[in-house]
C-alpha atoms as a PDB file:
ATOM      1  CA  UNK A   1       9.167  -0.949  -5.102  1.00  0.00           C
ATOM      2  CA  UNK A   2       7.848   1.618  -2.192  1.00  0.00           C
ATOM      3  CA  UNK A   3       5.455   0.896  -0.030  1.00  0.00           C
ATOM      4  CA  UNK A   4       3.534   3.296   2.234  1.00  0.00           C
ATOM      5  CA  UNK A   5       1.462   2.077   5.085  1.00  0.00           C
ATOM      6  CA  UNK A   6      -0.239   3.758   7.607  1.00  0.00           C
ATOM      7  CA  UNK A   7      -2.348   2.395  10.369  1.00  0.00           C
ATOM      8  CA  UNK A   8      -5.897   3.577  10.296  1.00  0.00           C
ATOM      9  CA  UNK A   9      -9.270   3.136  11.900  1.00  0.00           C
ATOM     10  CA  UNK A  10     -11.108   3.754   8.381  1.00  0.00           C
ATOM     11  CA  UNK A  11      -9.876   4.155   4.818  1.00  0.00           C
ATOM     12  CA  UNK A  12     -12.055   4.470   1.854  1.00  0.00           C
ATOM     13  CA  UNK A  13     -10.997   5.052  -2.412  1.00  0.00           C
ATOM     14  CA  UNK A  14     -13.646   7.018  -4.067  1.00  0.00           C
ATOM     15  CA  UNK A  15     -13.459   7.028  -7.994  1.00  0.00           C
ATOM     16  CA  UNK A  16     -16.161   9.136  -9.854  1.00  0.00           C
ATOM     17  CA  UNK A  17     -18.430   9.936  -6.652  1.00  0.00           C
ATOM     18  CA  UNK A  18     -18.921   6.490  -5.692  1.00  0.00           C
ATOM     19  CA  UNK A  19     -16.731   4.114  -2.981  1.00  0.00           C
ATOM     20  CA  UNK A  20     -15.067   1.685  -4.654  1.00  0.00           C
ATOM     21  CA  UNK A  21     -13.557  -0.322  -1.808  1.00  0.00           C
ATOM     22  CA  UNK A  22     -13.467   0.858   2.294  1.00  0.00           C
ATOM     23  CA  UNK A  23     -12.120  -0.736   5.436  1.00  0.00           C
ATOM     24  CA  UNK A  24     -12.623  -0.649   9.008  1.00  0.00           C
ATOM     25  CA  UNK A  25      -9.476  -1.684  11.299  1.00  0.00           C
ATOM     26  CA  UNK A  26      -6.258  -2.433   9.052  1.00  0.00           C
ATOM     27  CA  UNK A  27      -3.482  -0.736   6.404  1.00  0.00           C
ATOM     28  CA  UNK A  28      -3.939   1.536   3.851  1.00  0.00           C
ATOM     29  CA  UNK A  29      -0.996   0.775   1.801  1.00  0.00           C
ATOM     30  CA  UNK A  30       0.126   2.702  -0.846  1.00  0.00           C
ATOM     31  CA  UNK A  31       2.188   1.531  -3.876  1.00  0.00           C
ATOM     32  CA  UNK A  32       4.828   2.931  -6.595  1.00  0.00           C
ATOM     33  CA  UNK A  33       6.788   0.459  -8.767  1.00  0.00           C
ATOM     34  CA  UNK A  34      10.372   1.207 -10.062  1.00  0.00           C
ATOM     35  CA  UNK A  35      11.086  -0.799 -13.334  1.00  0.00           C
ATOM     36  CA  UNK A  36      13.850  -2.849 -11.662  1.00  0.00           C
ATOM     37  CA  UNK A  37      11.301  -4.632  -9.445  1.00  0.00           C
ATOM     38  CA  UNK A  38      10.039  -8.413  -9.731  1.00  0.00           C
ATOM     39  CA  UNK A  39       7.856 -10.817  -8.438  1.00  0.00           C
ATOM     40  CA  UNK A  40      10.857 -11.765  -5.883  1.00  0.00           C
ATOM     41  CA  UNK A  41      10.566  -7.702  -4.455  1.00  0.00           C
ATOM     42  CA  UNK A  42       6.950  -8.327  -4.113  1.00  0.00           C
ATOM     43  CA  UNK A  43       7.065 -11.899  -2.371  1.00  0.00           C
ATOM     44  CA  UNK A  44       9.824 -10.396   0.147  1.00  0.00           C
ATOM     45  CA  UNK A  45       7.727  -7.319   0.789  1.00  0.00           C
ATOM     46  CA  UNK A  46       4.358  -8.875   0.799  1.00  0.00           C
ATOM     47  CA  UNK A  47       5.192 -11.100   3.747  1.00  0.00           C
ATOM     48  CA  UNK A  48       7.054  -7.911   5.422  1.00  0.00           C
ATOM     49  CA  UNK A  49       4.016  -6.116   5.010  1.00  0.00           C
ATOM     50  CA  UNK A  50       1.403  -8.806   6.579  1.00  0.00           C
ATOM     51  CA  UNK A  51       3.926  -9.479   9.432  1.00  0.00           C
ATOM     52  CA  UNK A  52       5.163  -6.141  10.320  1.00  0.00           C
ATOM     53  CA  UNK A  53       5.014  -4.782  14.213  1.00  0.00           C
ATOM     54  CA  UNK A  54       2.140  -2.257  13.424  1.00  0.00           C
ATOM     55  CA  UNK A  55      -0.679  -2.753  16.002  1.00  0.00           C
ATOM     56  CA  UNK A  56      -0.749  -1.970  19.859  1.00  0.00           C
ATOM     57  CA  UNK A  57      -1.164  -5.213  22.389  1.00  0.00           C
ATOM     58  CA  UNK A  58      -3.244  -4.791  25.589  1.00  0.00           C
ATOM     59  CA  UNK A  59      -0.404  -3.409  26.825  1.00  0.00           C
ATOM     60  CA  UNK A  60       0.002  -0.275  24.581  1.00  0.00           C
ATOM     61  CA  UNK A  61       3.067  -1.705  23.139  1.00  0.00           C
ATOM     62  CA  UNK A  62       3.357  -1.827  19.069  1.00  0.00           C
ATOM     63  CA  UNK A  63       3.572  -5.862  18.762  1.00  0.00           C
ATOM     64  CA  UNK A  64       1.061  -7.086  16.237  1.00  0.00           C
ATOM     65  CA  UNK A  65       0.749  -7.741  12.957  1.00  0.00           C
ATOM     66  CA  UNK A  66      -1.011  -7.438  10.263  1.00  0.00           C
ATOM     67  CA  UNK A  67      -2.021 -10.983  10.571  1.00  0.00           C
ATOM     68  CA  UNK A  68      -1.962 -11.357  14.274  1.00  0.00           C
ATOM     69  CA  UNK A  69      -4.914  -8.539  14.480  1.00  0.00           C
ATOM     70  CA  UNK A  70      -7.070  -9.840  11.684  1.00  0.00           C
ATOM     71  CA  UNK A  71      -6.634  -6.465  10.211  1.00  0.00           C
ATOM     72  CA  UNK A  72      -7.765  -5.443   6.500  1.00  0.00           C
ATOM     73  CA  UNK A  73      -5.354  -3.975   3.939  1.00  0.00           C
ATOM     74  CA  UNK A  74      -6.724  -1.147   1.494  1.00  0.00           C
ATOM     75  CA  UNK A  75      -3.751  -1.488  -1.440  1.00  0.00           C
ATOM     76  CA  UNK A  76      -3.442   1.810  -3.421  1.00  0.00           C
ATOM     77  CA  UNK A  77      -1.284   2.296  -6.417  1.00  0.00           C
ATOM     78  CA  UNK A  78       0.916   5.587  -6.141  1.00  0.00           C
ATOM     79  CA  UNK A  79       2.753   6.248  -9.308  1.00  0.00           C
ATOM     80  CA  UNK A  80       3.890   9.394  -7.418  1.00  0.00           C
ATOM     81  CA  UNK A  81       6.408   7.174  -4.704  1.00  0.00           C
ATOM     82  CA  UNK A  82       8.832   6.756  -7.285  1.00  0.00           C
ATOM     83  CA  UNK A  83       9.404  10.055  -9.176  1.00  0.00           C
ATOM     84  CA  UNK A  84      12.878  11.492  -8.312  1.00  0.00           C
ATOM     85  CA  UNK A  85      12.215  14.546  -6.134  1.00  0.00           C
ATOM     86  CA  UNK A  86      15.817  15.296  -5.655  1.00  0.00           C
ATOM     87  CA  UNK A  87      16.314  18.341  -8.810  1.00  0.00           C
ATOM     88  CA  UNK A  88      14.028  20.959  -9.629  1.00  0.00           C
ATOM     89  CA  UNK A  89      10.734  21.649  -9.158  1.00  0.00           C
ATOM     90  CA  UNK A  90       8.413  19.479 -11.179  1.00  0.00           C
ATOM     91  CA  UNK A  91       8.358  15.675 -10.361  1.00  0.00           C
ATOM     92  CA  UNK A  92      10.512  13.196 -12.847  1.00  0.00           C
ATOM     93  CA  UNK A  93       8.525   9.662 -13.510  1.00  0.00           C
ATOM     94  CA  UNK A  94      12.032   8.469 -15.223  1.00  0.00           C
ATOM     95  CA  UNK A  95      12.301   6.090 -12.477  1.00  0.00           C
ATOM     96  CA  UNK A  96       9.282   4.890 -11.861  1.00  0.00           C
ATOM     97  CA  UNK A  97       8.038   1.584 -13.699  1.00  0.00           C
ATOM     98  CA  UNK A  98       6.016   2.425 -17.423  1.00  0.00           C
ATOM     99  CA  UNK A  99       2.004   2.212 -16.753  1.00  0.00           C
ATOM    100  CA  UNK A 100       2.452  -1.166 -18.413  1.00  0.00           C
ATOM    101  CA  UNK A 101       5.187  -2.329 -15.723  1.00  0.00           C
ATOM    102  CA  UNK A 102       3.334  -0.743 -13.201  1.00  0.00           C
ATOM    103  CA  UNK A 103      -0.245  -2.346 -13.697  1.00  0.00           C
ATOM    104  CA  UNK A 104       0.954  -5.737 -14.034  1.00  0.00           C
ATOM    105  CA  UNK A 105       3.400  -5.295 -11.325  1.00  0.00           C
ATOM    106  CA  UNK A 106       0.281  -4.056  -9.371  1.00  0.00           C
ATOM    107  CA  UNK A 107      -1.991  -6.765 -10.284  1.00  0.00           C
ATOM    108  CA  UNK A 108       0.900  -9.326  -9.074  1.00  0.00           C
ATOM    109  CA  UNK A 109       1.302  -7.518  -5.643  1.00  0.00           C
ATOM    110  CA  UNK A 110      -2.813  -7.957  -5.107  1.00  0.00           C
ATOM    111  CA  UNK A 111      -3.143 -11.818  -6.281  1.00  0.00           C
ATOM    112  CA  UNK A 112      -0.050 -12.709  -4.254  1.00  0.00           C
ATOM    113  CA  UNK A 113      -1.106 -10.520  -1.070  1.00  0.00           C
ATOM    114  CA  UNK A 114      -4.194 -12.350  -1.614  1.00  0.00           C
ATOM    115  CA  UNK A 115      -2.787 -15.799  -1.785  1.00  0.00           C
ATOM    116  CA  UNK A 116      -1.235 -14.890   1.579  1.00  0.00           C
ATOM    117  CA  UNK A 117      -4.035 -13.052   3.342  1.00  0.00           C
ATOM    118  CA  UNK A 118      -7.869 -12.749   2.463  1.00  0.00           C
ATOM    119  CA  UNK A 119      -8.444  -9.709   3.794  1.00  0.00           C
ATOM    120  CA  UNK A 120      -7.476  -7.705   0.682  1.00  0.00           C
ATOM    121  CA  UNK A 121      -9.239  -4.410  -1.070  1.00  0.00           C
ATOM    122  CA  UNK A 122      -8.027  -2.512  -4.001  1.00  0.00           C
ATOM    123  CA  UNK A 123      -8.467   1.154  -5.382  1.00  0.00           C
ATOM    124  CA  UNK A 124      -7.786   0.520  -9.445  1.00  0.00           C
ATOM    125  CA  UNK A 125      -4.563   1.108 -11.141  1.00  0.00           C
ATOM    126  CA  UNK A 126      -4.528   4.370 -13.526  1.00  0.00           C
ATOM    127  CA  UNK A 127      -8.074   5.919 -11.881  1.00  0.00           C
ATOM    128  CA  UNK A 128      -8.467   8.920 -10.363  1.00  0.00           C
ATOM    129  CA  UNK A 129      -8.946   8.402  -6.890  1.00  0.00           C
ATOM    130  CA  UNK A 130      -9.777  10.241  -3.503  1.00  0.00           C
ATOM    131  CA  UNK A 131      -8.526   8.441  -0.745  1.00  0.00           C
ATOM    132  CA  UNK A 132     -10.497   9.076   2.692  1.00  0.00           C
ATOM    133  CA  UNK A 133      -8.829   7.748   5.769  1.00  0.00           C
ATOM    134  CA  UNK A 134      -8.211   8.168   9.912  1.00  0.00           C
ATOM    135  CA  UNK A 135      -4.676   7.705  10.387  1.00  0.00           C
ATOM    136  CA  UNK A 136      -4.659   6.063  14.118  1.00  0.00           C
ATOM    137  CA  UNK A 137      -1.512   6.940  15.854  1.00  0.00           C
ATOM    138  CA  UNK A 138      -0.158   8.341  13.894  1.00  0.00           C
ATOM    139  CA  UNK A 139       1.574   5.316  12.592  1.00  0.00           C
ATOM    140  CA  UNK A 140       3.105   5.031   9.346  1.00  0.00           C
ATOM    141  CA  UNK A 141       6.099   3.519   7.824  1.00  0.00           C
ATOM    142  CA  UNK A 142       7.479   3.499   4.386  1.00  0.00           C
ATOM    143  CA  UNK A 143       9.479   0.020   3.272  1.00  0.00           C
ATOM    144  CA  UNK A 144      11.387   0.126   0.047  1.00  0.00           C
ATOM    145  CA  UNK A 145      13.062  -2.844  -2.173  1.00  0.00           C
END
């Protein structure tokens, strides 16, 4: 499991012309599933994810949360975070989860991040998306299993 965050002021999925889910302050947080991963990969980085250092205090410093903030989280699945880049020139999905895997790891990610946190948009597994954010910092961090 790979996770991609990035702090931003405003992130937005677009399928077909039309905004599916936006949000103001918070995480977009992108998504790839590897075929080894379980619901105990997604309960370790789920909490990682709400309680990770990723906000400035009134002080400048980066040392808030997630949770601490009262951010929102805009989960995105990314197929593309675990293809094997390392031969050749054309991306390899062999290690990535099967769309099966990866939806239902997906939908477990969202209901358990939503157990944990209310503040919790989706873009939809398999669409065609366009992703609109503002990256604020820049700040981003990638977290693997």
């Amino acid at each position: 499991m790979k996770i991609l965050l990035q702090r931003v002021s405003q992130a937005s999925v677009e399928i077909d012309g039309k905004v599916s889910a936006s949000i103001k302050k918070g995480a977009l947080v992108f998504v790839g599933f590897d075929p080894k991963d379980s619901f105990e990969e997604i309960k370790r980085l789920s909490k990682k994810l709400l309680n990770y250092k990723i906000f400035s205090d009134k002080n400048g410093k980066i040392n808030l949360s997630i949770i601490e903030t009262n951010s929102e989280i805009l989960l995105v699945p990314q197929v593309t975070l675990s293809v094997s880049t390392k031969k050749g020139l054309k991306p390899s999905f062999s290690q990535a989860a099967s769309h099966e895997e990866g939806l239902i790891l997906f939908k477990e990610f969202n209901d358990h991040l939503l157990q944990e946190y209310p503040k919790v948009k989706k873009g939809i597994f398999g669409a065609e998306m366009s992703i609109g954010l503002v990256n604020e910092g820049p700040i981003t961090f990638l977290f693997n299993s």
